[in-house]
Protein backbone atom coordinates (compact mmCIF):
# COMPACT_ATOMS: atom_id res chain seq x y z
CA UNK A 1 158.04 84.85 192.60
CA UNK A 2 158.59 82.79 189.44
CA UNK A 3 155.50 81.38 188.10
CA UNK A 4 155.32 77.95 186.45
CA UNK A 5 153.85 77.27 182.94
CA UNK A 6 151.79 73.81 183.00
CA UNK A 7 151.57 71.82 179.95
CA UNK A 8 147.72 72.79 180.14
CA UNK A 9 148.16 76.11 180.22
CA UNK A 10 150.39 76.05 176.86
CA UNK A 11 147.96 74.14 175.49
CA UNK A 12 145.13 76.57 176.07
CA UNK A 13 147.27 79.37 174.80
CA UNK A 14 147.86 77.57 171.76
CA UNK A 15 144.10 77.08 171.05
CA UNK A 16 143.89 80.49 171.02
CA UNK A 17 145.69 81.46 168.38
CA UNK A 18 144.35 81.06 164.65
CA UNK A 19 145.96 78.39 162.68
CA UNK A 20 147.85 79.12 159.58
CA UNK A 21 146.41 77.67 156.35
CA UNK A 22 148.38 75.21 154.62
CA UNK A 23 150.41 76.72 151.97
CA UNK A 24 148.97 74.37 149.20
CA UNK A 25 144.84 75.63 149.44
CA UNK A 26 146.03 79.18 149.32
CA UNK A 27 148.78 79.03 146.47
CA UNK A 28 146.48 78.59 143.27
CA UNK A 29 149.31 78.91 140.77
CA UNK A 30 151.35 76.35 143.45
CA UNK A 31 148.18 74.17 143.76
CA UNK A 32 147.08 74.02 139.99
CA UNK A 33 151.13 73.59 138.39
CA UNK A 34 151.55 70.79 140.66
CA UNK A 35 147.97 69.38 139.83
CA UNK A 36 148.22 70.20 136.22
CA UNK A 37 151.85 67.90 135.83
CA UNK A 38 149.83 65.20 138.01
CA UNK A 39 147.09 64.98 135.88
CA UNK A 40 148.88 65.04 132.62
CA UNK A 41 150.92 62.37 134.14
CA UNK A 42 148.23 60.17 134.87
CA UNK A 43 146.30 60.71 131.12
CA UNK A 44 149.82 59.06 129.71
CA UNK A 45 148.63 55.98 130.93
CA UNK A 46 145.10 55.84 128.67
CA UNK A 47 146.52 57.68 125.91
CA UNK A 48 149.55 54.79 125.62
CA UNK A 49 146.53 52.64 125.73
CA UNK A 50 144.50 54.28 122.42
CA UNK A 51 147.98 54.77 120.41
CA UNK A 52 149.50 51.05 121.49
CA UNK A 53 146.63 48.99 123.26
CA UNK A 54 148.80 48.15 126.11
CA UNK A 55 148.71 49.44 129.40
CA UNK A 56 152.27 50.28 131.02
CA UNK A 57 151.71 52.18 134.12
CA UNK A 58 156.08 53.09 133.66
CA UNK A 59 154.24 56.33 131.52
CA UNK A 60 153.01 57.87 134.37
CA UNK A 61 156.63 58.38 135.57
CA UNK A 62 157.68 58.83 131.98
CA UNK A 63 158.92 61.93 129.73
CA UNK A 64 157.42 62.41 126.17
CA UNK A 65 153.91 61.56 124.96
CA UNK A 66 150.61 62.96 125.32
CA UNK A 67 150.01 65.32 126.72
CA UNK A 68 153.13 67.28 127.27
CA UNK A 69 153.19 67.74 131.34
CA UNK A 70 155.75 70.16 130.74
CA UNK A 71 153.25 72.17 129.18
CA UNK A 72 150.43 71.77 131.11
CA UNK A 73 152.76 73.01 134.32
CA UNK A 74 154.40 75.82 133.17
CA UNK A 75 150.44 76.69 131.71
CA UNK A 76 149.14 76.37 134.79
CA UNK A 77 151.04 78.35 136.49
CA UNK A 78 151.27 81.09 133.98
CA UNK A 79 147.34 80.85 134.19
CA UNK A 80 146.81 80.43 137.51
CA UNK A 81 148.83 83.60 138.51
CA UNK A 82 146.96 85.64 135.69
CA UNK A 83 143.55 84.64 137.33
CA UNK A 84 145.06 85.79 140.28
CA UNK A 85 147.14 88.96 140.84
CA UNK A 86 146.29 89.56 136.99
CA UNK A 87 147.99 89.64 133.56
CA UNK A 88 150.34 92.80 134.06
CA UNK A 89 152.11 91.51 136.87
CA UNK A 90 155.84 90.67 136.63
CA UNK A 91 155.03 87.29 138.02
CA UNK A 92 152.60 86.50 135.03
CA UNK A 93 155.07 88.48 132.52
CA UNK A 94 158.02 85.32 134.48
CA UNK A 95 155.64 83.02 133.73
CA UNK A 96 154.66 83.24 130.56
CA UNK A 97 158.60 83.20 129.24
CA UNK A 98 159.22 80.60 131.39
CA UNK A 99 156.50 78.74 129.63
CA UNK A 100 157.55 79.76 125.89
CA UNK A 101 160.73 78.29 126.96
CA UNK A 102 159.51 74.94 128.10
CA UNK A 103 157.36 74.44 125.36
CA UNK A 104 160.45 75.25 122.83
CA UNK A 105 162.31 72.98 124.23
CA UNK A 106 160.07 70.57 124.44
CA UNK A 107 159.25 70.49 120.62
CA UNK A 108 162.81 71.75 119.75
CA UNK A 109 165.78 70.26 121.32
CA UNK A 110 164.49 67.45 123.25
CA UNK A 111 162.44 66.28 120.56
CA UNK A 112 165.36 65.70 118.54
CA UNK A 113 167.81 64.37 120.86
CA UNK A 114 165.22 61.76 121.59
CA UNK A 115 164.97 60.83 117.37
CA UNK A 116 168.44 60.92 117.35
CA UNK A 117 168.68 58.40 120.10
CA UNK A 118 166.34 56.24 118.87
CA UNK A 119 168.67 56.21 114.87
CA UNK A 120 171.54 55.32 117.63
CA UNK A 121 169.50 52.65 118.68
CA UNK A 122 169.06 51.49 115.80
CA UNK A 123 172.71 51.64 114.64
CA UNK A 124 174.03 49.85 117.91
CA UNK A 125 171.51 46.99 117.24
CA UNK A 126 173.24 46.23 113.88
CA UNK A 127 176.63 46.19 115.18
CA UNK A 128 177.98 42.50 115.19
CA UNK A 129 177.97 40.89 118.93
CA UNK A 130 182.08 41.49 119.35
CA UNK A 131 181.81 45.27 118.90
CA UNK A 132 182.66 47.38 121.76
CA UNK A 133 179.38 49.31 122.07
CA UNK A 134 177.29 45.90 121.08
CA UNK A 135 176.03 45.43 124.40
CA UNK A 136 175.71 48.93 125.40
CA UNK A 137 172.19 49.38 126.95
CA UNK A 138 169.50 51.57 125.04
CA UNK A 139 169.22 55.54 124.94
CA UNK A 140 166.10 56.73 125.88
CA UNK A 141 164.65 58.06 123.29
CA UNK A 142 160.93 59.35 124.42
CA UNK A 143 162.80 62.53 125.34
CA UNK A 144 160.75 65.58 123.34
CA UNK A 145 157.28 66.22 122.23
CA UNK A 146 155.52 66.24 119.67
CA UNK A 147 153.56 70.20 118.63
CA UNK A 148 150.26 68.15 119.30
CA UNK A 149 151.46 67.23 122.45
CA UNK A 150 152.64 70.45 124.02
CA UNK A 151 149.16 72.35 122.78
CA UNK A 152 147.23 69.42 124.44
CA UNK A 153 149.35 69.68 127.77
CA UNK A 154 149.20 73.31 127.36
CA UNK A 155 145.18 73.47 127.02
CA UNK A 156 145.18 71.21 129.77
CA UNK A 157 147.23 73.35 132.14
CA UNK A 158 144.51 76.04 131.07
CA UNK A 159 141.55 73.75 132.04
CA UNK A 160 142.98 72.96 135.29
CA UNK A 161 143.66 76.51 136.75
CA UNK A 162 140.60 77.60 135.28
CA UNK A 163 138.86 75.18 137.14
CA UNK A 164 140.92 75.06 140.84
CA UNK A 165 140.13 79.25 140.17
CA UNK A 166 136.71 78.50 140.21
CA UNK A 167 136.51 75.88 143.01
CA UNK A 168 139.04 78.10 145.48
């Protein structure tokens, strides 16, 4: 005889079964990267505020300035994974290159590339009105960061998978 599953029985033999935690509470170098970027992020807003005493919520969504999100990511993570499987690992040894990178970059080539948009600016604004490029709109140029900025995004990244360690 075939028997018949009833949508209460499923149900019952589903609450029997342990649930799966969320991948987010028990990834700490997931959880404090993601919150680290976030957070760095969000402090763009009151530090545009002490360097230009104007509040422009675009910085939260914004590359360049302080601190360096980059940084504090890629130093979270590296942090994060050293708290927890330990500095020897490969994962930590990933990490921290992965990091050197970002923070090169950061103060090497983008940094640049953002000063050099902002002399091309410059030059387009000077061109007379019937010039080609005349009307061309602006380069970004708040591309890179500054050495200040990466250490403070990279402390940061530090403080915040020390702490989420602590609190997990």
């Amino acid at each position: 005889m075939d028997e018949v599953m009833t949508a209460a029985d499923a149900s019952s033999s589903l609450r029997s079964y342990p649930l799966e935690p969320s991948i987010l509470p028990s990834n700490l170098p997931l959880l404090s990267a993601f919150l680290a970027c976030f957070t760095a992020q969000f402090l763009k807003i009151f530090t545009h505020w002490v360097k230009e005493r104007k509040w422009d919520s675009r910085r939260m969504l914004s590359s360049g300035g302080m601190p360096s999100s980059h940084s504090a990511t890629v130093t979270a993570l590296a942090a994060a994974i050293a708290v927890k499987d330990g500095a020897g690992g490969s994962a930590f040894a990933i990490a921290v290159i992965l990091a050197c990178v970002v923070m090169y970059d950061a103060t090497g080539v983008r940094l640049h590339a953002g000063r050099q948009a902002e002399l091309l600016n410059q030059i387009v604004c000077e061109l007379p009105p019937e010039h080609p490029v005349a009307n061309v709109r602006p380069l970004r140029d708040s591309l890179g960061h500054t050495p200040l900025q990466v250490v403070a995004g990279a402390l940061l990244g530090c403080v915040v998978a020390y702490l989420l360690s602590t609190s997990v």
